[in-house]
PDB file of N, CA and C in Angstrom:
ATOM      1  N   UNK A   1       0.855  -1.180   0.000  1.00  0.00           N
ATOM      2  CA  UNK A   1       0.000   0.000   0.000  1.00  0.00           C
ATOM      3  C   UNK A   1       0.896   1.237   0.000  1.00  0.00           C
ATOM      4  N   UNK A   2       0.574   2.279  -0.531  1.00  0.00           N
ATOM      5  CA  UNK A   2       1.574   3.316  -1.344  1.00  0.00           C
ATOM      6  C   UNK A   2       0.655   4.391  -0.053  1.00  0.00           C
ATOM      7  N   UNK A   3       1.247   4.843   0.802  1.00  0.00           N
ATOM      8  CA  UNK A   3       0.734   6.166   1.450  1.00  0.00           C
ATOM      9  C   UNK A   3       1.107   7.914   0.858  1.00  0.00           C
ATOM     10  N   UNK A   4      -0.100   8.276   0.377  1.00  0.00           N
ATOM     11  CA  UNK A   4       0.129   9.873  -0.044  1.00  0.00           C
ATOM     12  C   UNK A   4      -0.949  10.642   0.874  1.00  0.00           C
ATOM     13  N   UNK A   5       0.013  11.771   1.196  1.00  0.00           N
ATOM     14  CA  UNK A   5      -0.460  12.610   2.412  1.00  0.00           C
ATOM     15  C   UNK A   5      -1.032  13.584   1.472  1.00  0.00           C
ATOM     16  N   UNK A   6      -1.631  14.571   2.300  1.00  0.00           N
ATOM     17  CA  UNK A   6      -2.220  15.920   1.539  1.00  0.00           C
ATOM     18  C   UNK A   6      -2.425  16.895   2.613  1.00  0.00           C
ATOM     19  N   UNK A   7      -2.407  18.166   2.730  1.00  0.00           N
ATOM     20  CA  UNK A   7      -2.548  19.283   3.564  1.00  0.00           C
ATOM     21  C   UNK A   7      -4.079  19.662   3.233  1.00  0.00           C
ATOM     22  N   UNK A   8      -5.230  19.843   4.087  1.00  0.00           N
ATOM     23  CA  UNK A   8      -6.640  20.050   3.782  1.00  0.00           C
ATOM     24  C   UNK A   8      -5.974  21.588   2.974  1.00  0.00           C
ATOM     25  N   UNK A   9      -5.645  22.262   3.415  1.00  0.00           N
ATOM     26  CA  UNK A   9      -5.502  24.148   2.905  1.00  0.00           C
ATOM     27  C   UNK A   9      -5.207  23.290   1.753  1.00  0.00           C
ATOM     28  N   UNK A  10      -4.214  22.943   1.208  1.00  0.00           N
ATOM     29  CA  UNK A  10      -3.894  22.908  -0.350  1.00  0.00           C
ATOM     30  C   UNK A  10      -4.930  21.809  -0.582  1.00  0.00           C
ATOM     31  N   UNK A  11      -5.387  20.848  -0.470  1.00  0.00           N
ATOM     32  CA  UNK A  11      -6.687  19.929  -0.876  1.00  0.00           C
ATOM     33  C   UNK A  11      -7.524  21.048  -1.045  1.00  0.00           C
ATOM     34  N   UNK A  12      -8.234  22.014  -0.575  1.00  0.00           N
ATOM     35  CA  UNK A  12      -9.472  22.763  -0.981  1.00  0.00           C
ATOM     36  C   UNK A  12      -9.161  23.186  -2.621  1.00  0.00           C
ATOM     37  N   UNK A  13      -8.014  23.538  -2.840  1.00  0.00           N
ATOM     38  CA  UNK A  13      -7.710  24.356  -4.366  1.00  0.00           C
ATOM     39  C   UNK A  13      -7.576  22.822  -5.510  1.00  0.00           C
ATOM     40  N   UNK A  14      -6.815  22.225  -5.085  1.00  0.00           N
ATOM     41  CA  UNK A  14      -6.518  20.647  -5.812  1.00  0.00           C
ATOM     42  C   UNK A  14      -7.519  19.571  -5.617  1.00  0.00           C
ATOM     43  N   UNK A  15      -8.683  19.520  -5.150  1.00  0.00           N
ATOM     44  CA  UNK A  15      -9.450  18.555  -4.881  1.00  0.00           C
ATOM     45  C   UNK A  15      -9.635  17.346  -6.286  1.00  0.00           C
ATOM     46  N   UNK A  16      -9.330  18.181  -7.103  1.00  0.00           N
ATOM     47  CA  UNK A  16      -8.993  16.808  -8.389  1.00  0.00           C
ATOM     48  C   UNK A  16      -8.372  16.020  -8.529  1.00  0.00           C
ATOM     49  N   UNK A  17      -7.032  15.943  -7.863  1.00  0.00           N
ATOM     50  CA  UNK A  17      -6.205  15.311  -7.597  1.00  0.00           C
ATOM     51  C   UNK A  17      -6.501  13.986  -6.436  1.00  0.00           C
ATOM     52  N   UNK A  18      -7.429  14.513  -5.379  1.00  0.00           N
ATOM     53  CA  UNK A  18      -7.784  13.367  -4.533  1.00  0.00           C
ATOM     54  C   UNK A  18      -9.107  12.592  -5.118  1.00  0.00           C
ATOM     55  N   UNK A  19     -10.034  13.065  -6.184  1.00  0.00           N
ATOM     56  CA  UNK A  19     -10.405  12.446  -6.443  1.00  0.00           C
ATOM     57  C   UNK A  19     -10.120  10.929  -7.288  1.00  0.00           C
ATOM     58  N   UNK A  20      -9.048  11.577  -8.865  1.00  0.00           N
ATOM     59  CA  UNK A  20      -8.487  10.925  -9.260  1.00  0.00           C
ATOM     60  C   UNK A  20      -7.519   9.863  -8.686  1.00  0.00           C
ATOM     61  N   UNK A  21      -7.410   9.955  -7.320  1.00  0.00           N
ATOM     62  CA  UNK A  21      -5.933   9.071  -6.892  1.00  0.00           C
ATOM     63  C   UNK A  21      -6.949   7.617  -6.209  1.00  0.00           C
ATOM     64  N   UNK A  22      -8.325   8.571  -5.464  1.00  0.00           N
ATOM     65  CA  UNK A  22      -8.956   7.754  -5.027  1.00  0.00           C
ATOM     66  C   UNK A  22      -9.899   6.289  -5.498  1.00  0.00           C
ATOM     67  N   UNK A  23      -9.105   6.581  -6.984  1.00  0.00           N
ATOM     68  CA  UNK A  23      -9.588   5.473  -7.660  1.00  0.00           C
ATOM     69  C   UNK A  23      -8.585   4.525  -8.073  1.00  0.00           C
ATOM     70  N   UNK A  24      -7.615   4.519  -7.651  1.00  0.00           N
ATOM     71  CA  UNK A  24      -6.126   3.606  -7.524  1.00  0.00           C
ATOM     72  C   UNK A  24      -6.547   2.853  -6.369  1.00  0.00           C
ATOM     73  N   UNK A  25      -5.871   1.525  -7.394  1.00  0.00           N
ATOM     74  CA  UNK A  25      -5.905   0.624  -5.900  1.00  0.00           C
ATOM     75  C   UNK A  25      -4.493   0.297  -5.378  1.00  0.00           C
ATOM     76  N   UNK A  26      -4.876   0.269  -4.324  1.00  0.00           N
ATOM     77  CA  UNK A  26      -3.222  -0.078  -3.513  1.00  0.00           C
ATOM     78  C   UNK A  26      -2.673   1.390  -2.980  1.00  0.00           C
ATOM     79  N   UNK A  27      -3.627   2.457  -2.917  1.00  0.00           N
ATOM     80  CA  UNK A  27      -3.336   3.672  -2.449  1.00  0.00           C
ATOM     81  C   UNK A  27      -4.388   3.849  -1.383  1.00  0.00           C
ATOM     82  N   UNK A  28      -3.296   4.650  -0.415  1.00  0.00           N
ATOM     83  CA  UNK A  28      -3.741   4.979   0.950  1.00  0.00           C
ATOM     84  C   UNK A  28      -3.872   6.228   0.958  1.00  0.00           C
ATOM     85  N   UNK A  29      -5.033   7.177   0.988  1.00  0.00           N
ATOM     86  CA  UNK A  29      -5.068   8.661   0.827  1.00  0.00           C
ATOM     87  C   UNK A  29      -5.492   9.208   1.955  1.00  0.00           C
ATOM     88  N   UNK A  30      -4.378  10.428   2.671  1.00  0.00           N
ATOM     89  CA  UNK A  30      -4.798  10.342   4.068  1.00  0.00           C
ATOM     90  C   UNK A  30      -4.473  12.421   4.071  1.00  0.00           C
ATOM     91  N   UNK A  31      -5.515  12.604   4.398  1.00  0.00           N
ATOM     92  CA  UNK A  31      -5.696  14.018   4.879  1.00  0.00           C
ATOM     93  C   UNK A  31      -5.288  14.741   5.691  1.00  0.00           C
ATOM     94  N   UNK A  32      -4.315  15.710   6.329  1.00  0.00           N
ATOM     95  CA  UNK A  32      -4.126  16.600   7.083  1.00  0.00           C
ATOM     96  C   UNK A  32      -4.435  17.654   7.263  1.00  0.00           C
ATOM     97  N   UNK A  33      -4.377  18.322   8.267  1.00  0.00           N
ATOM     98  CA  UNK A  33      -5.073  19.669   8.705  1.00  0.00           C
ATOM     99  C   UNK A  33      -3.751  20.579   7.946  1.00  0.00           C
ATOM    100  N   UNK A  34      -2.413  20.335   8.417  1.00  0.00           N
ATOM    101  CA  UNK A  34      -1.220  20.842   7.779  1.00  0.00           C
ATOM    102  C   UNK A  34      -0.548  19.944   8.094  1.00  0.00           C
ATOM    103  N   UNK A  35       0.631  20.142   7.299  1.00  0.00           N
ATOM    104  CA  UNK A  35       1.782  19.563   6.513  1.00  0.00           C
ATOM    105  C   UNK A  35       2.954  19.947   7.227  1.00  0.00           C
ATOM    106  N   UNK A  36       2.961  21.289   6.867  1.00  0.00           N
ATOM    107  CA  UNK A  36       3.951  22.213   7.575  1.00  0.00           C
ATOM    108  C   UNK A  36       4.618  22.779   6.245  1.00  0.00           C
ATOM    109  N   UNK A  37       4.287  22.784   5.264  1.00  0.00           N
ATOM    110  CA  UNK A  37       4.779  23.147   3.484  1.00  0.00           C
ATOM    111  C   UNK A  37       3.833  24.497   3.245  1.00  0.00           C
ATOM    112  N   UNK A  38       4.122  25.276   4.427  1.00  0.00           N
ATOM    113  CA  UNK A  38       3.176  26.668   4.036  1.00  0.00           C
ATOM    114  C   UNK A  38       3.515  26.899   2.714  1.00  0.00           C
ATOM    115  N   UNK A  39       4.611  27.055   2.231  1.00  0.00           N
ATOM    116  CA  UNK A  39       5.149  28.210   1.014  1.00  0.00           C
ATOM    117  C   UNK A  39       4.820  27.233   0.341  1.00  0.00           C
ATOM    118  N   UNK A  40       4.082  26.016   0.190  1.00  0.00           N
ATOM    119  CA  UNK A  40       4.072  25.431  -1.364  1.00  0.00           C
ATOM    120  C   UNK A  40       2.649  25.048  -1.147  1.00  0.00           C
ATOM    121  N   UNK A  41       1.987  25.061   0.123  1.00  0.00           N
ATOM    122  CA  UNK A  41       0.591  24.834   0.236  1.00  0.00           C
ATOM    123  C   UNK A  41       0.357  26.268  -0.948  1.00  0.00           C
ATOM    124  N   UNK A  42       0.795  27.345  -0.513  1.00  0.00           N
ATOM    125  CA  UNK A  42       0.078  28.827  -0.940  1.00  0.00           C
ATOM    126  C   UNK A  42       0.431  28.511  -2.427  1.00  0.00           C
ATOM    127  N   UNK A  43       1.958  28.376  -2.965  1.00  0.00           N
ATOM    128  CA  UNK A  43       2.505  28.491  -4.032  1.00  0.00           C
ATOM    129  C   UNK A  43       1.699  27.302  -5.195  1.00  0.00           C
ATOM    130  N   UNK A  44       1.549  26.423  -4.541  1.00  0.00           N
ATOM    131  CA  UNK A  44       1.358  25.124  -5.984  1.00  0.00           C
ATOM    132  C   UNK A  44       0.826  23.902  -5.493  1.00  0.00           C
ATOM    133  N   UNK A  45       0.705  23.130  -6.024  1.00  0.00           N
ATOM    134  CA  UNK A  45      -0.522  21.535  -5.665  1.00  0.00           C
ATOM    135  C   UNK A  45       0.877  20.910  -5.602  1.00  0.00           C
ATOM    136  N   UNK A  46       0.325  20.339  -4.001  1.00  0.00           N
ATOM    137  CA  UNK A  46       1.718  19.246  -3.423  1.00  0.00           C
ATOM    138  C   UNK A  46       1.054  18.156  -2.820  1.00  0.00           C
ATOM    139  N   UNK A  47       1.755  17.057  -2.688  1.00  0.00           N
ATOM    140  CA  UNK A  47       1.383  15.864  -1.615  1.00  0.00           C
ATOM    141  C   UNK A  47       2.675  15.302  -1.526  1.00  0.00           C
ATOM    142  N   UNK A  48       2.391  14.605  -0.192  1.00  0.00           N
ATOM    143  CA  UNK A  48       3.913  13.750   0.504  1.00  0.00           C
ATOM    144  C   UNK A  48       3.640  12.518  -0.040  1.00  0.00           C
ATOM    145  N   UNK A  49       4.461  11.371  -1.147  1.00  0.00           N
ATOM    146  CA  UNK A  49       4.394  10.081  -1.724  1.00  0.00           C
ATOM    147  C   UNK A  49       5.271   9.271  -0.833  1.00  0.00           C
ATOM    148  N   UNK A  50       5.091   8.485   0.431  1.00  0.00           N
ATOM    149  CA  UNK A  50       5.487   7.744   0.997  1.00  0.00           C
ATOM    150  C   UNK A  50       6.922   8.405   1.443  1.00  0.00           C
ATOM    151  N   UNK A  51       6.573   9.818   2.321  1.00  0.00           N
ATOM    152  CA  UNK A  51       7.185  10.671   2.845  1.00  0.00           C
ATOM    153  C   UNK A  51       8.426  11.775   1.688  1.00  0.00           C
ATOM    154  N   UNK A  52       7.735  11.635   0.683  1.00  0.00           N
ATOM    155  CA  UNK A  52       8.779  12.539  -0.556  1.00  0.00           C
ATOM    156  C   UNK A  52       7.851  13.576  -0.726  1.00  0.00           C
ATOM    157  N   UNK A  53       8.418  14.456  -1.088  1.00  0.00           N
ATOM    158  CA  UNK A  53       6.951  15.634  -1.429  1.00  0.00           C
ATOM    159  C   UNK A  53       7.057  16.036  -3.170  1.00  0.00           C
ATOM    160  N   UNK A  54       6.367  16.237  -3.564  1.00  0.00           N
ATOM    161  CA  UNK A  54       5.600  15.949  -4.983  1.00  0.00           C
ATOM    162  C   UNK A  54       4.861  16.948  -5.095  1.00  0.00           C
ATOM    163  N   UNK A  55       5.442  18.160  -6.145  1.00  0.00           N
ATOM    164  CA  UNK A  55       4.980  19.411  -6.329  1.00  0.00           C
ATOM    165  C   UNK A  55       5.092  19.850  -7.841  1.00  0.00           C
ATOM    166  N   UNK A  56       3.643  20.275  -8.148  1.00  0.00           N
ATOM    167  CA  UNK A  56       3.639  21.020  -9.886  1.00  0.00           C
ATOM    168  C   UNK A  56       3.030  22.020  -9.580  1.00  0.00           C
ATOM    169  N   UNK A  57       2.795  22.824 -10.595  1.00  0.00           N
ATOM    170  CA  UNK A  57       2.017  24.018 -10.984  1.00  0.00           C
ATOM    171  C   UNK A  57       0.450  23.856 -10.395  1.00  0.00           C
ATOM    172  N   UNK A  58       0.008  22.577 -11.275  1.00  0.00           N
ATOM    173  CA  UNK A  58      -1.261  22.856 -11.876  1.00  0.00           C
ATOM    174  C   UNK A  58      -1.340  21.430 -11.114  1.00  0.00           C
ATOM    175  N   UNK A  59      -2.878  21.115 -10.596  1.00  0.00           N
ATOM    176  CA  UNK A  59      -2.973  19.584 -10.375  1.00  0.00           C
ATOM    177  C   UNK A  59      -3.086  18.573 -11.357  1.00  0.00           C
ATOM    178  N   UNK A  60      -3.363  18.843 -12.902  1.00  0.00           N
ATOM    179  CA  UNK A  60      -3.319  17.907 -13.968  1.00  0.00           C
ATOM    180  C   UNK A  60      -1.649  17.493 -13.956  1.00  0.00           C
ATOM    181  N   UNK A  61      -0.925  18.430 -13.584  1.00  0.00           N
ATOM    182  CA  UNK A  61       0.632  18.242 -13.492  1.00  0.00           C
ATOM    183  C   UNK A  61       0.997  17.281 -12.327  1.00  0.00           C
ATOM    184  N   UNK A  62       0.227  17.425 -11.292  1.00  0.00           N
ATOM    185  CA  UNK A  62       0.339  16.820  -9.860  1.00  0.00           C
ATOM    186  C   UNK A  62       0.190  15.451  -9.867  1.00  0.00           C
ATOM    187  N   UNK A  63      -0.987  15.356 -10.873  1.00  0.00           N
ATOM    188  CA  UNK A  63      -1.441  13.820 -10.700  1.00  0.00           C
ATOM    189  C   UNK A  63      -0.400  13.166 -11.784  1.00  0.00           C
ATOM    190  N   UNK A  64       0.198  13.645 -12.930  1.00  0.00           N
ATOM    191  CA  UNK A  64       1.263  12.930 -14.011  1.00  0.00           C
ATOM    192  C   UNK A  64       2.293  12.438 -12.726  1.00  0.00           C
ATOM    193  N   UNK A  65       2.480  13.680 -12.410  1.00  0.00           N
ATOM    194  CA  UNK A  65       3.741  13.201 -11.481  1.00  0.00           C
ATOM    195  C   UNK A  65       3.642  12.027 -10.092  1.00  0.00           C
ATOM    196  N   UNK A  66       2.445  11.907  -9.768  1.00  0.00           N
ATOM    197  CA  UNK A  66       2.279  11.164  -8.556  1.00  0.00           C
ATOM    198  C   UNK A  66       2.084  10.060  -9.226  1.00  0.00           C
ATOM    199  N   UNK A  67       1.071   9.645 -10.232  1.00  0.00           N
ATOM    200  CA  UNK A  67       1.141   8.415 -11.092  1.00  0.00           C
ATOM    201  C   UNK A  67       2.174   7.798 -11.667  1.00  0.00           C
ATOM    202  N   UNK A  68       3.213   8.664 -12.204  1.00  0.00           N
ATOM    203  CA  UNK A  68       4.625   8.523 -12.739  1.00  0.00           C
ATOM    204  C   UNK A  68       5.339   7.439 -11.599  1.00  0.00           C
ATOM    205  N   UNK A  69       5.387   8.154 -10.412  1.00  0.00           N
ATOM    206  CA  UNK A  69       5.961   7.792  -9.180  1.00  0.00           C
ATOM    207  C   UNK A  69       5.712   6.793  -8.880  1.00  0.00           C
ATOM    208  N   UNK A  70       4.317   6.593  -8.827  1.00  0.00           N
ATOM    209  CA  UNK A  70       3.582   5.135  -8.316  1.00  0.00           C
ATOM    210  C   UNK A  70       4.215   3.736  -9.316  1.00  0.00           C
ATOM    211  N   UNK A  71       4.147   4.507 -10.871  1.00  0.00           N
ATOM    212  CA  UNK A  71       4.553   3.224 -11.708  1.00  0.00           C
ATOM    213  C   UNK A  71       5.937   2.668 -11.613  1.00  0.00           C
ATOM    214  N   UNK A  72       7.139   3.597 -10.917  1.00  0.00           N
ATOM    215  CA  UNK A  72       8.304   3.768 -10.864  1.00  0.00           C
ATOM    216  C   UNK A  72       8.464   2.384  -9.940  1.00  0.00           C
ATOM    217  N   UNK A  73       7.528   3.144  -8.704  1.00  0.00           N
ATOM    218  CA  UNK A  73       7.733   1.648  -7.836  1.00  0.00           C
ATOM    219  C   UNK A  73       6.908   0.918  -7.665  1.00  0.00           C
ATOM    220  N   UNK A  74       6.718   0.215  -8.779  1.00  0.00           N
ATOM    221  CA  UNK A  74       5.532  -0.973  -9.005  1.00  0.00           C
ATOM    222  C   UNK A  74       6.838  -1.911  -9.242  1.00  0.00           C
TER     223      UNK A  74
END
């Protein structure tokens, strides 16, 4: 099981991203109040991938990259 974290503040702007992930299986999607990634909560769509942090622009960018990741370590 692949654990990816998320900060609720940056989940309100990226919520596409948890939808899309939530349809992977073998993923553990787990919510926080904060992170402690103020400057990239504000700046850009992030999540922690089994404690790495994983940051794009845009969340269509967010999810290439977190999927990328996932296939890496399959």
């Amino acid at each position: 099981m692949t654990t990816i974290e998320f900060c609720a503040g940056n989940l309100r702007d990226h919520k596409k991203v948890w939808e899309v992930l939530e349809k992977i299986s073998g993923v553990e999607l787990i919510d926080y109040g904060c992170l402690g990634y103020c400057g990239n909560c504000y700046s850009e769509a992030f999540a922690i991938v089994e404690g790495r942090l994983i940051n794009a622009e845009t969340s269509e960018a967010l999810i290439k990259k977190i999927t990328q990741k996932l296939n890496e370590d399959d």
